[in-house]
PDB file of N, CA and C in Angstrom:
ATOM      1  N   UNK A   1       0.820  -1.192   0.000  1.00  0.00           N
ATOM      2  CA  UNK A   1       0.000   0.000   0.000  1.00  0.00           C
ATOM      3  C   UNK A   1       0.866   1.258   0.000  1.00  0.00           C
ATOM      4  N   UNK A   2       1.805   1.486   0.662  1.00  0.00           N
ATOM      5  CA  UNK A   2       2.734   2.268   0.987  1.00  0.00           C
ATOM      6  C   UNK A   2       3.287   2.627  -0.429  1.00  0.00           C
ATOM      7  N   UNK A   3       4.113   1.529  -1.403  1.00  0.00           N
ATOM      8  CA  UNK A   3       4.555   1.833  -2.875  1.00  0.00           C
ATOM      9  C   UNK A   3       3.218   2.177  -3.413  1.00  0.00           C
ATOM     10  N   UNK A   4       2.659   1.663  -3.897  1.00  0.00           N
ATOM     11  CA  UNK A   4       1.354   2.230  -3.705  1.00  0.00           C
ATOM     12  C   UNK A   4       0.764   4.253  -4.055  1.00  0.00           C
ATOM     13  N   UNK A   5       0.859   4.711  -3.047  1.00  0.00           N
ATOM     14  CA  UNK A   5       0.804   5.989  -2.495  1.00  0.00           C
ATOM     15  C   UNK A   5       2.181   6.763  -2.940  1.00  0.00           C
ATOM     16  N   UNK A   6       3.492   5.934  -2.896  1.00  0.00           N
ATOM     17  CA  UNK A   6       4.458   6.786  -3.442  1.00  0.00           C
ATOM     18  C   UNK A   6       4.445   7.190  -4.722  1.00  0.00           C
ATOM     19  N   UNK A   7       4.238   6.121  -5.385  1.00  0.00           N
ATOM     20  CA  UNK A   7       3.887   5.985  -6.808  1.00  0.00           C
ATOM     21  C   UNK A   7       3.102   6.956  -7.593  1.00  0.00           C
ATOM     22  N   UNK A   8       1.975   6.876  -6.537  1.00  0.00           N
ATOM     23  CA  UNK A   8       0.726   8.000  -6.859  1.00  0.00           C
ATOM     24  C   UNK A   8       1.192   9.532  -6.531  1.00  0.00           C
ATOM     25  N   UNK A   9       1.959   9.345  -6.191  1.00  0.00           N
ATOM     26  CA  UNK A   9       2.386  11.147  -5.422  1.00  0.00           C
ATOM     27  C   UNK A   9       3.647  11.594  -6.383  1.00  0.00           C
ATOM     28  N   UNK A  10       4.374  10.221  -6.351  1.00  0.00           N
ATOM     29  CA  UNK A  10       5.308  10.994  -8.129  1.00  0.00           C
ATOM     30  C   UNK A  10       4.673  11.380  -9.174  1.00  0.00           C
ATOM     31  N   UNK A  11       3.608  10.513  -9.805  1.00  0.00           N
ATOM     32  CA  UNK A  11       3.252  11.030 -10.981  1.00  0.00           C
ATOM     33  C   UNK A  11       2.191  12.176  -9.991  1.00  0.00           C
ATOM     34  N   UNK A  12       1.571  12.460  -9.313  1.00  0.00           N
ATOM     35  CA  UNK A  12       0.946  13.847  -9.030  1.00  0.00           C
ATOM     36  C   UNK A  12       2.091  14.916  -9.248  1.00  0.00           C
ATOM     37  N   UNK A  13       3.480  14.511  -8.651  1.00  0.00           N
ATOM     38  CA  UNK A  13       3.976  15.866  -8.720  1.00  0.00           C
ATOM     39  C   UNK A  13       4.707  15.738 -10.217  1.00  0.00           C
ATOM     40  N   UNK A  14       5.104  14.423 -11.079  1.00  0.00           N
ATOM     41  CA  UNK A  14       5.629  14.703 -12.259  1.00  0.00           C
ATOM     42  C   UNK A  14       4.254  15.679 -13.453  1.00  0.00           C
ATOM     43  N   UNK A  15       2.798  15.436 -13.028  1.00  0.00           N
ATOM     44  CA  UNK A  15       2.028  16.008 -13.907  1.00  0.00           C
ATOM     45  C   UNK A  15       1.964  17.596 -13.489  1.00  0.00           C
ATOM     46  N   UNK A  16       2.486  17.942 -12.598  1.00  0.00           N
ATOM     47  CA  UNK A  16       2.851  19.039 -12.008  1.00  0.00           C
ATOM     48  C   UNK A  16       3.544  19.730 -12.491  1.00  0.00           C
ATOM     49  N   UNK A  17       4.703  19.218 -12.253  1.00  0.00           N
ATOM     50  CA  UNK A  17       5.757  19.981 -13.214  1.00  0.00           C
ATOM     51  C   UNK A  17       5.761  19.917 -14.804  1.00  0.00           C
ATOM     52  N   UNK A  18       5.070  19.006 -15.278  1.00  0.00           N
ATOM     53  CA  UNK A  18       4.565  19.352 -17.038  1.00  0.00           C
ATOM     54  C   UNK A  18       3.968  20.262 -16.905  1.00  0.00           C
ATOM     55  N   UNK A  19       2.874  20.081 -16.904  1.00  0.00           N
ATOM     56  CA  UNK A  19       1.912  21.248 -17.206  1.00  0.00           C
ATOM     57  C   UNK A  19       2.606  22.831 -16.240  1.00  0.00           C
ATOM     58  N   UNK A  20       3.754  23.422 -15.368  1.00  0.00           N
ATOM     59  CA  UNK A  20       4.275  24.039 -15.443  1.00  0.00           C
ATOM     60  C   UNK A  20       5.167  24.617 -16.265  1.00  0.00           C
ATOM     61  N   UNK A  21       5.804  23.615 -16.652  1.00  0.00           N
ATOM     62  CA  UNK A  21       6.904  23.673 -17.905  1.00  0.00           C
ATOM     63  C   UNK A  21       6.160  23.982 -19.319  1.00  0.00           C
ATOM     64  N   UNK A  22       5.164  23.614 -19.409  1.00  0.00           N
ATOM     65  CA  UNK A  22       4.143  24.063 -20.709  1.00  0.00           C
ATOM     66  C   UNK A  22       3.490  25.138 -20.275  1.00  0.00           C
ATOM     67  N   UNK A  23       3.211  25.413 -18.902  1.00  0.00           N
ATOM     68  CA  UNK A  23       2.643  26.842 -19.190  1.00  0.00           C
ATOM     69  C   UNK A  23       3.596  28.118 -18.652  1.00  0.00           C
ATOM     70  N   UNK A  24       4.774  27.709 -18.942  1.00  0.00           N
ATOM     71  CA  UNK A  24       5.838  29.194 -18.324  1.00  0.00           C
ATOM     72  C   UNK A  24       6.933  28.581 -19.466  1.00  0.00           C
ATOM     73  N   UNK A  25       6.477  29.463 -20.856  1.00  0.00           N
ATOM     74  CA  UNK A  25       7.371  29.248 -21.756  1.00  0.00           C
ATOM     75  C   UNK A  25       8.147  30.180 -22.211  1.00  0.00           C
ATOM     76  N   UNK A  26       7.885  31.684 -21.387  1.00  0.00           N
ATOM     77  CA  UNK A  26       7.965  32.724 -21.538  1.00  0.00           C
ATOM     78  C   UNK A  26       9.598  32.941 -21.153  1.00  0.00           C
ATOM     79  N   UNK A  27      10.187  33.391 -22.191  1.00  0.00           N
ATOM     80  CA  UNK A  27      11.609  33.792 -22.050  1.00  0.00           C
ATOM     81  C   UNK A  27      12.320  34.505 -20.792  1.00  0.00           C
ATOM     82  N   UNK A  28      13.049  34.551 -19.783  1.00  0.00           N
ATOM     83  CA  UNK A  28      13.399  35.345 -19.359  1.00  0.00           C
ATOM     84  C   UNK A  28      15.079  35.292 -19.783  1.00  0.00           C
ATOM     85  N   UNK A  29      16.335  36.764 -18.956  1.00  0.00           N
ATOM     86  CA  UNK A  29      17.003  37.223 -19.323  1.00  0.00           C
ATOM     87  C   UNK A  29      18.000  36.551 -17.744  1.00  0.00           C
ATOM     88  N   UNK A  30      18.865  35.420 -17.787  1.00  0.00           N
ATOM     89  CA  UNK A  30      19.646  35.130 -16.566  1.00  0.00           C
ATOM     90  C   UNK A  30      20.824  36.185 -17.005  1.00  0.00           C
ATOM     91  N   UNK A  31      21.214  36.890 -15.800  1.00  0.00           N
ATOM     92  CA  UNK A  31      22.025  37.141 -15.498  1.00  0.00           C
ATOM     93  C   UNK A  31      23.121  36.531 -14.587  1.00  0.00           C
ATOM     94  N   UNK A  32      24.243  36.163 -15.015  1.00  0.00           N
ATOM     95  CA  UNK A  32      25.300  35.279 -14.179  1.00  0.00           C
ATOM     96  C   UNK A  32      26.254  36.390 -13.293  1.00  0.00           C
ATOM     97  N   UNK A  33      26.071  37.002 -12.541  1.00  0.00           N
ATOM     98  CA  UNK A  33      26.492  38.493 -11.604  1.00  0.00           C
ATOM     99  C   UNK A  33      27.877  38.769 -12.336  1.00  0.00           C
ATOM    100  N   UNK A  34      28.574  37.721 -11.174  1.00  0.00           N
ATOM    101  CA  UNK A  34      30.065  38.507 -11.740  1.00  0.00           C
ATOM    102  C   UNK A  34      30.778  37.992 -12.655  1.00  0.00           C
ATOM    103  N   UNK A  35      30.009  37.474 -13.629  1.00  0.00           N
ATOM    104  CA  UNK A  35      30.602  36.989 -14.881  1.00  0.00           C
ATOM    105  C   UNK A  35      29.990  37.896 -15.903  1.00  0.00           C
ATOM    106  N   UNK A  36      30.147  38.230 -16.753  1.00  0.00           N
ATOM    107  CA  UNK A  36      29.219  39.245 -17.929  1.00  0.00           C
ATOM    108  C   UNK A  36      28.494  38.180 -19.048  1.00  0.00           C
ATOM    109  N   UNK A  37      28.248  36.980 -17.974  1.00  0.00           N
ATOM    110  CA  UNK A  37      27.097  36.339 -19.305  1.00  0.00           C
ATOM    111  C   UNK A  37      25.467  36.357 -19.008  1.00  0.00           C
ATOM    112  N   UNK A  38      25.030  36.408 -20.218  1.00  0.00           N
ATOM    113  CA  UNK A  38      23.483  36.920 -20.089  1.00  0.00           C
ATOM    114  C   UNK A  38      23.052  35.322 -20.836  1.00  0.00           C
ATOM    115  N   UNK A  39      21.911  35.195 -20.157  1.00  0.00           N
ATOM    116  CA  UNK A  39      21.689  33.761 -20.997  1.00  0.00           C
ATOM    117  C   UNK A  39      20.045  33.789 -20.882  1.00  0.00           C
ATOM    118  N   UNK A  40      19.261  33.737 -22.388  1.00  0.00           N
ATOM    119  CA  UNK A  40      17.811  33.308 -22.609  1.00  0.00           C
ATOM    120  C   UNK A  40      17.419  32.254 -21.962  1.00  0.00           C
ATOM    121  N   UNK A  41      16.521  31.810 -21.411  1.00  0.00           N
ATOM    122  CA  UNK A  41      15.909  30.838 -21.071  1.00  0.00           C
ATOM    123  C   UNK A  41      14.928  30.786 -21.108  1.00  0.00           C
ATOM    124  N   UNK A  42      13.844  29.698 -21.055  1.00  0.00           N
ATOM    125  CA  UNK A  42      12.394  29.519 -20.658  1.00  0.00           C
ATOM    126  C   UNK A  42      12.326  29.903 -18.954  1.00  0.00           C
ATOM    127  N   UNK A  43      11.325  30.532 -18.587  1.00  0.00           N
ATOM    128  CA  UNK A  43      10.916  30.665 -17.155  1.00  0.00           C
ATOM    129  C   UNK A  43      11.379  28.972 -16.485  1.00  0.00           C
ATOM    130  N   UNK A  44      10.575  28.102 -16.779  1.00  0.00           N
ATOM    131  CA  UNK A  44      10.759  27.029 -16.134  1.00  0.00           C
ATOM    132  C   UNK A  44      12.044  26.533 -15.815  1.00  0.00           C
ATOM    133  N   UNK A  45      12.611  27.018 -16.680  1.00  0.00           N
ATOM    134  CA  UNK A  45      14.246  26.045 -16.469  1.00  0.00           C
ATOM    135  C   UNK A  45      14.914  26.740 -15.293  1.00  0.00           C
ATOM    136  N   UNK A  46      15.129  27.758 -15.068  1.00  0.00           N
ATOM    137  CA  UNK A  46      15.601  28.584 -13.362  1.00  0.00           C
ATOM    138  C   UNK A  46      14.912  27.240 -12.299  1.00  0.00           C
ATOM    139  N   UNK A  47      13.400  27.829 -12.835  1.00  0.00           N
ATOM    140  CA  UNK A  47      12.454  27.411 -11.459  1.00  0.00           C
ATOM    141  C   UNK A  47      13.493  25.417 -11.217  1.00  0.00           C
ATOM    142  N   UNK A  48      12.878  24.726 -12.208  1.00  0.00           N
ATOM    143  CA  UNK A  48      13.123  23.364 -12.296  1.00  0.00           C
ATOM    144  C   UNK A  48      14.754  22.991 -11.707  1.00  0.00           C
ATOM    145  N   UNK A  49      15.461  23.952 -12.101  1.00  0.00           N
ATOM    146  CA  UNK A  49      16.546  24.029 -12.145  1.00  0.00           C
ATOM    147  C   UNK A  49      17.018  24.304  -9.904  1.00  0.00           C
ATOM    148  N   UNK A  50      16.386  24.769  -9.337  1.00  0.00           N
ATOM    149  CA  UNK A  50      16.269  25.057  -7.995  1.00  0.00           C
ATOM    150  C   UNK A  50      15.559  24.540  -7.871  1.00  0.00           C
ATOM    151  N   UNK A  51      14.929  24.494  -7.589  1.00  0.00           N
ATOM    152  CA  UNK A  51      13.887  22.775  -6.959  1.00  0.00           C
ATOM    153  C   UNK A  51      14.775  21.580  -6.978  1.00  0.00           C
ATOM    154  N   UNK A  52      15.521  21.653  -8.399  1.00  0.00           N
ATOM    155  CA  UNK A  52      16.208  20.106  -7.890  1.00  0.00           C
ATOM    156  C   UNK A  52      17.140  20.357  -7.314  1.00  0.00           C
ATOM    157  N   UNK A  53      18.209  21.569  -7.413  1.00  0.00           N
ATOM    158  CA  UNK A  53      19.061  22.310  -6.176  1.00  0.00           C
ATOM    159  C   UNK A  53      18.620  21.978  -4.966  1.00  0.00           C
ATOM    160  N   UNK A  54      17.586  22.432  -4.695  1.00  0.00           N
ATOM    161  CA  UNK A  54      16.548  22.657  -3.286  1.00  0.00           C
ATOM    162  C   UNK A  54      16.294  21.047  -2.820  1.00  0.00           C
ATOM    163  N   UNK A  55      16.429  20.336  -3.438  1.00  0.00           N
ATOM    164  CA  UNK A  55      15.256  18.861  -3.557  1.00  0.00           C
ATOM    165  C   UNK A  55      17.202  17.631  -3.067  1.00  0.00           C
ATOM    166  N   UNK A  56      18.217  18.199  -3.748  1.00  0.00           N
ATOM    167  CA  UNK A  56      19.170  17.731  -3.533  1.00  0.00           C
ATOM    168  C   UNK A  56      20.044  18.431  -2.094  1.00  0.00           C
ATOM    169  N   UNK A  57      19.897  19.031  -1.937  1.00  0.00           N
ATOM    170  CA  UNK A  57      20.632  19.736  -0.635  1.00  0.00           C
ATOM    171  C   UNK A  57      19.833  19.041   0.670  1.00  0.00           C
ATOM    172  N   UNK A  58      18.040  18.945   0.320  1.00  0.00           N
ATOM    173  CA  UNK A  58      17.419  18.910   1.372  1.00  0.00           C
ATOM    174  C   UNK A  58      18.114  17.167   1.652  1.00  0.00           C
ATOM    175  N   UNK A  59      18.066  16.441   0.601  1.00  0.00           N
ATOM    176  CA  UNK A  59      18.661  14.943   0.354  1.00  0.00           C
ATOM    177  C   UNK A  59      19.999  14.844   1.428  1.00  0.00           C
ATOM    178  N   UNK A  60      20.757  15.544   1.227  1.00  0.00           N
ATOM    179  CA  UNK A  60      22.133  15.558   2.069  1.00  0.00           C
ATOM    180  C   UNK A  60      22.619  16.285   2.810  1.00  0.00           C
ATOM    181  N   UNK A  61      21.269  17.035   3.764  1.00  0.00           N
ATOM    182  CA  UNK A  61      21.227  17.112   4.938  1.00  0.00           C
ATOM    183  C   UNK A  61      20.305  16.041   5.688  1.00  0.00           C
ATOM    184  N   UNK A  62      19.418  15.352   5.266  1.00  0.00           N
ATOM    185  CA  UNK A  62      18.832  14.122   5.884  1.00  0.00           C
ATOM    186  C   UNK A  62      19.611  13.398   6.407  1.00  0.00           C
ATOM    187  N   UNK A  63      20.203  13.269   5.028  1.00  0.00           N
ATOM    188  CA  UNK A  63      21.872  11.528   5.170  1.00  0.00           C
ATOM    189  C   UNK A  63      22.629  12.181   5.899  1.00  0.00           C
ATOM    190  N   UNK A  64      22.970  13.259   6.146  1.00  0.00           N
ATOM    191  CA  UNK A  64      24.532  13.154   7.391  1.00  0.00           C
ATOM    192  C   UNK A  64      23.668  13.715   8.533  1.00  0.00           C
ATOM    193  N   UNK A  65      22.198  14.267   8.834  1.00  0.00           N
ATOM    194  CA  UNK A  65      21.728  14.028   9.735  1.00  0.00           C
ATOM    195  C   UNK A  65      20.956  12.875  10.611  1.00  0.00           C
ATOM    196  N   UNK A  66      21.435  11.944   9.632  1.00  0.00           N
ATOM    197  CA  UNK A  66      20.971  10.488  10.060  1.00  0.00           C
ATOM    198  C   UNK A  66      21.789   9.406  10.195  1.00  0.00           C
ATOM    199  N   UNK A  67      23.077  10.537  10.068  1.00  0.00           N
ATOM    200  CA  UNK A  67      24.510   9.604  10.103  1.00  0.00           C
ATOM    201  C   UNK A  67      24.732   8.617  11.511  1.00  0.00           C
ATOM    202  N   UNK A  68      24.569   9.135  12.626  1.00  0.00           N
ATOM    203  CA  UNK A  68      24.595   8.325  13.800  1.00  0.00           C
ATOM    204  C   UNK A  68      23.327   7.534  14.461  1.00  0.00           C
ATOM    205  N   UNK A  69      22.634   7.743  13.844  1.00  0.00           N
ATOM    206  CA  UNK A  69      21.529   6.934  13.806  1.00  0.00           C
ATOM    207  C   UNK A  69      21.692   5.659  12.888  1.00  0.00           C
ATOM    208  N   UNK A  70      22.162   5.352  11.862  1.00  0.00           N
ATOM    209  CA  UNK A  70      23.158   4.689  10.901  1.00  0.00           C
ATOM    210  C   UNK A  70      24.146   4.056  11.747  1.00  0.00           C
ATOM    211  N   UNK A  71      25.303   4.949  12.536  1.00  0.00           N
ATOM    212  CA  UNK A  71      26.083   4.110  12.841  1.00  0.00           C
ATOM    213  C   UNK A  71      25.937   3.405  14.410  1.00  0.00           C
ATOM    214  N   UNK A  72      24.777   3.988  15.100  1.00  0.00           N
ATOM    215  CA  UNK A  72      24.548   2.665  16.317  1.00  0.00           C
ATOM    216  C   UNK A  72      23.207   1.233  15.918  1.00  0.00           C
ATOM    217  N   UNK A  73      22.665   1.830  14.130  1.00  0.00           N
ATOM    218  CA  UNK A  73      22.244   0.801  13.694  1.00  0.00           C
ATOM    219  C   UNK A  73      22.658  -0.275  13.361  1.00  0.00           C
ATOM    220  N   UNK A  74      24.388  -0.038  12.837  1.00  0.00           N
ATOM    221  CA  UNK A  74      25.058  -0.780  12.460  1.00  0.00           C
ATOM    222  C   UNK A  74      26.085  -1.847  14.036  1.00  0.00           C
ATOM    223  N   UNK A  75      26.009  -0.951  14.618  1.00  0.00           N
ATOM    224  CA  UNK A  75      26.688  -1.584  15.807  1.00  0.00           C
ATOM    225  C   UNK A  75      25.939  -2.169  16.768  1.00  0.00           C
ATOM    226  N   UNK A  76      24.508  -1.867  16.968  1.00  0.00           N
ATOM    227  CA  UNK A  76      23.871  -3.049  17.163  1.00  0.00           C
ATOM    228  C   UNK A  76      23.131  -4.042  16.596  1.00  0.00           C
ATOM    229  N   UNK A  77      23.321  -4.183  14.742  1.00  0.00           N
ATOM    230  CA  UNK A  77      23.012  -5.415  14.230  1.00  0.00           C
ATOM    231  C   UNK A  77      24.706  -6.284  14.670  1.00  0.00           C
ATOM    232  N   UNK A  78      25.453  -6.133  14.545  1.00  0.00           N
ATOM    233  CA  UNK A  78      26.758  -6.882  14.828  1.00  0.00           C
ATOM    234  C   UNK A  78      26.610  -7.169  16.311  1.00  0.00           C
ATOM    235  N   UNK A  79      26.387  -6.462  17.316  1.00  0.00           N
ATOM    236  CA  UNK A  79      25.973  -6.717  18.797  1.00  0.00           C
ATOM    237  C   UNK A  79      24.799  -8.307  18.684  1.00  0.00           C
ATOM    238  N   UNK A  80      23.810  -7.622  18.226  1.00  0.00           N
ATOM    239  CA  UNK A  80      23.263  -9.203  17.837  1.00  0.00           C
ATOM    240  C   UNK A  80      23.273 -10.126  17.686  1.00  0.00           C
ATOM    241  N   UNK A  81      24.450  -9.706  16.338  1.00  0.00           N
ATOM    242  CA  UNK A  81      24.962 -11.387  15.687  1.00  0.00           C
ATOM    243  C   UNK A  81      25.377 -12.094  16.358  1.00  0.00           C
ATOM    244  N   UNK A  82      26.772 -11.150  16.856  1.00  0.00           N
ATOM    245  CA  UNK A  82      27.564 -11.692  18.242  1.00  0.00           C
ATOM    246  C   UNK A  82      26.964 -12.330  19.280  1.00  0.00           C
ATOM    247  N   UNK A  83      25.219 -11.758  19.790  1.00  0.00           N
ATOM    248  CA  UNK A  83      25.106 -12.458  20.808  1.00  0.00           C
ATOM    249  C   UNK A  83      24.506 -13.654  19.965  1.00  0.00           C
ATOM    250  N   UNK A  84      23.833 -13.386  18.803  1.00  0.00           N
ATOM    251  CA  UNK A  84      23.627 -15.025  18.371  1.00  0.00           C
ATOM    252  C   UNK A  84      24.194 -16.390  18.357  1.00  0.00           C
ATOM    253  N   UNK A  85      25.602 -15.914  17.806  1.00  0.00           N
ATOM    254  CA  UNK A  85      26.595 -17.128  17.943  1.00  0.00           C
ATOM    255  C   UNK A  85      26.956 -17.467  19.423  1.00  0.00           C
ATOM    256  N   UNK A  86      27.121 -16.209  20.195  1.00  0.00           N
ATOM    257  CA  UNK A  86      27.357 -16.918  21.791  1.00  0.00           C
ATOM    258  C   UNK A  86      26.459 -17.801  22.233  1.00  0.00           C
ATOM    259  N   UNK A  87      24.545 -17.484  21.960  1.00  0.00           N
ATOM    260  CA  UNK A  87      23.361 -18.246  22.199  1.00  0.00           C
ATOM    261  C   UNK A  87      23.641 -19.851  21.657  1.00  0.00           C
ATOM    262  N   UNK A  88      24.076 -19.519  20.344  1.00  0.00           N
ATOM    263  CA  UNK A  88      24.229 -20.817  19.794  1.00  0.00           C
ATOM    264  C   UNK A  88      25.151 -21.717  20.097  1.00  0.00           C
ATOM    265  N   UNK A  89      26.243 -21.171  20.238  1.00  0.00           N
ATOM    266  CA  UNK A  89      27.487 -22.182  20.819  1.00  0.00           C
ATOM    267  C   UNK A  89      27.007 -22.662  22.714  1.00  0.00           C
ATOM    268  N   UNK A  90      26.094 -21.694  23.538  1.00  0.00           N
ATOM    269  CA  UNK A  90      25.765 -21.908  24.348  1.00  0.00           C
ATOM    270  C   UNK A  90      24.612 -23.205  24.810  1.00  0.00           C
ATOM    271  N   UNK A  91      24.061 -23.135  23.464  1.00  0.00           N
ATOM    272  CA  UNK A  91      22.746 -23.941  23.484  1.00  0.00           C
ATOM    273  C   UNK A  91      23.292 -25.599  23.205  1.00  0.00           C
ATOM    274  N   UNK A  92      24.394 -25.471  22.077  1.00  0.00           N
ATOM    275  CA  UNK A  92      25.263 -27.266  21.973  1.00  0.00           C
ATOM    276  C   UNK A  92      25.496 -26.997  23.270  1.00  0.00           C
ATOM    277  N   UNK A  93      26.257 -26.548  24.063  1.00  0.00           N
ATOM    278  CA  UNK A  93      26.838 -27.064  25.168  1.00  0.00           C
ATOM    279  C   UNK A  93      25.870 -27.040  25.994  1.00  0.00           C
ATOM    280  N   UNK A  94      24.792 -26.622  26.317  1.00  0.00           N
ATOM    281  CA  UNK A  94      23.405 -27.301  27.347  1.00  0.00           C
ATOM    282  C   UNK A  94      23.404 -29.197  26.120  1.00  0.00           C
ATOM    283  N   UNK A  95      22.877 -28.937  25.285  1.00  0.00           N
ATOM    284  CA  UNK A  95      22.319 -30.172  24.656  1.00  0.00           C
ATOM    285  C   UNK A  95      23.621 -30.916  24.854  1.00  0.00           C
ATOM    286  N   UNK A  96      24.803 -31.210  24.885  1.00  0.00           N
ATOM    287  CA  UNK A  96      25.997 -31.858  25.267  1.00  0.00           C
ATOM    288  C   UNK A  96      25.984 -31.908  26.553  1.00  0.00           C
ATOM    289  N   UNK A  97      26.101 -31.532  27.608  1.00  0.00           N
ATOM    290  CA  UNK A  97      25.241 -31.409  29.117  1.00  0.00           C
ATOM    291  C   UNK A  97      24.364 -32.225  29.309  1.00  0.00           C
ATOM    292  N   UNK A  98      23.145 -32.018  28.525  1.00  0.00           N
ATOM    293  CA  UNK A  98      22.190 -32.647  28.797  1.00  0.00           C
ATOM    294  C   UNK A  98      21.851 -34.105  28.441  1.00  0.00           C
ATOM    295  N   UNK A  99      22.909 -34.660  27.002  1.00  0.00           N
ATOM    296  CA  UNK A  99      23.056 -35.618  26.447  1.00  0.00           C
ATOM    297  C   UNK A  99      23.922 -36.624  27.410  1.00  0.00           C
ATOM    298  N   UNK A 100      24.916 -36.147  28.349  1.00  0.00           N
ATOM    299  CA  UNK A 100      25.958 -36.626  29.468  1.00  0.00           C
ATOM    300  C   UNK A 100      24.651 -37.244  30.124  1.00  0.00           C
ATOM    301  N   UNK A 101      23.826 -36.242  30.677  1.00  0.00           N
ATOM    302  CA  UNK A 101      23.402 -36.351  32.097  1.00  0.00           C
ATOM    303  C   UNK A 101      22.573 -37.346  31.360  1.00  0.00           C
ATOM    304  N   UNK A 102      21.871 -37.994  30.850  1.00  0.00           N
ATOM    305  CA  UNK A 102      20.631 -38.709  30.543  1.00  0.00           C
ATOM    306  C   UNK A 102      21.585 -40.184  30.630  1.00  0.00           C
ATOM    307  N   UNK A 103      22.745 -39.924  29.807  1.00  0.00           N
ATOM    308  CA  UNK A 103      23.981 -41.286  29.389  1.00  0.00           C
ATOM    309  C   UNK A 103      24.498 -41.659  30.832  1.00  0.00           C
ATOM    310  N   UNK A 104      24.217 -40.693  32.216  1.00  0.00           N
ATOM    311  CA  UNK A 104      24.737 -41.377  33.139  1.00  0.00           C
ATOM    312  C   UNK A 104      23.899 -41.874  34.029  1.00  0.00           C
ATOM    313  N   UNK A 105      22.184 -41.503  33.779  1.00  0.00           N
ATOM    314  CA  UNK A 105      21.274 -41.637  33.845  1.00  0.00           C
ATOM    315  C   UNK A 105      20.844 -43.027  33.651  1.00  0.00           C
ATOM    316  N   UNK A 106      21.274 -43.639  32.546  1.00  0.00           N
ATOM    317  CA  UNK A 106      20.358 -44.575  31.655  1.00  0.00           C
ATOM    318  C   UNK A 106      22.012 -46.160  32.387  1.00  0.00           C
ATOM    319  N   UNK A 107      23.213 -45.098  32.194  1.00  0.00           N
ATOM    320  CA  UNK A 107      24.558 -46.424  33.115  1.00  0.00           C
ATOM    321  C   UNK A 107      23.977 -46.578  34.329  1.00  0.00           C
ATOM    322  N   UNK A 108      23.312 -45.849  35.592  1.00  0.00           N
ATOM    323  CA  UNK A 108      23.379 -45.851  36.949  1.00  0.00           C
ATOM    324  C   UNK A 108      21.796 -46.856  37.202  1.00  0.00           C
TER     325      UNK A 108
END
């Protein structure tokens, strides 16, 4: 359900940005400051052009604000593992234990 809803919300915002891009076809005049180049464009291409600026910055401040959240995720899946194999090597040696005690059980 979840893909679902994502799915549906890309193409909402990809029909979004078409029909923006078709209706702001109107030339404007970029100015590049301290360079002396002047450059035509369609309105949309600035806009489109910052948004994905805007859309990528917001991207990689998430990821290095989620950096340590990441790295005690990672240190307690390995904490885990670790205690898994201790559980497991712990559990033969009950069933080896327990295999003795029955064998001196079954001699007596």
């Amino acid at each position: 359900m979840k893909r679902i809803l994502t799915w549906l919300a890309m193409i909402v915002v990809g029909v979004v940005v078409v029909v923006f891009s078709i209706s702001n076809r109107n030339l404007v005049t970029l100015d590049f400051w301290p360079l002396p180049v002047l450059q035509d464009a369609p309105v949309y291409v600035p806009v489109l052009i910052a948004g994905i600026i805007g859309f990528l910055c917001g991207g990689a401040i998430a990821w290095f604000s989620a950096g340590g959240t990441r790295s005690k995720a990672r240190k307690a899946s390995r904490r885990a593992s670790s205690l898994e194999k201790d559980l497991t090597v712990l559990q033969q040696k009950i069933d080896e234990l327990d295999a003795k005690r029955k064998q001196a059980n079954i001699n007596s």
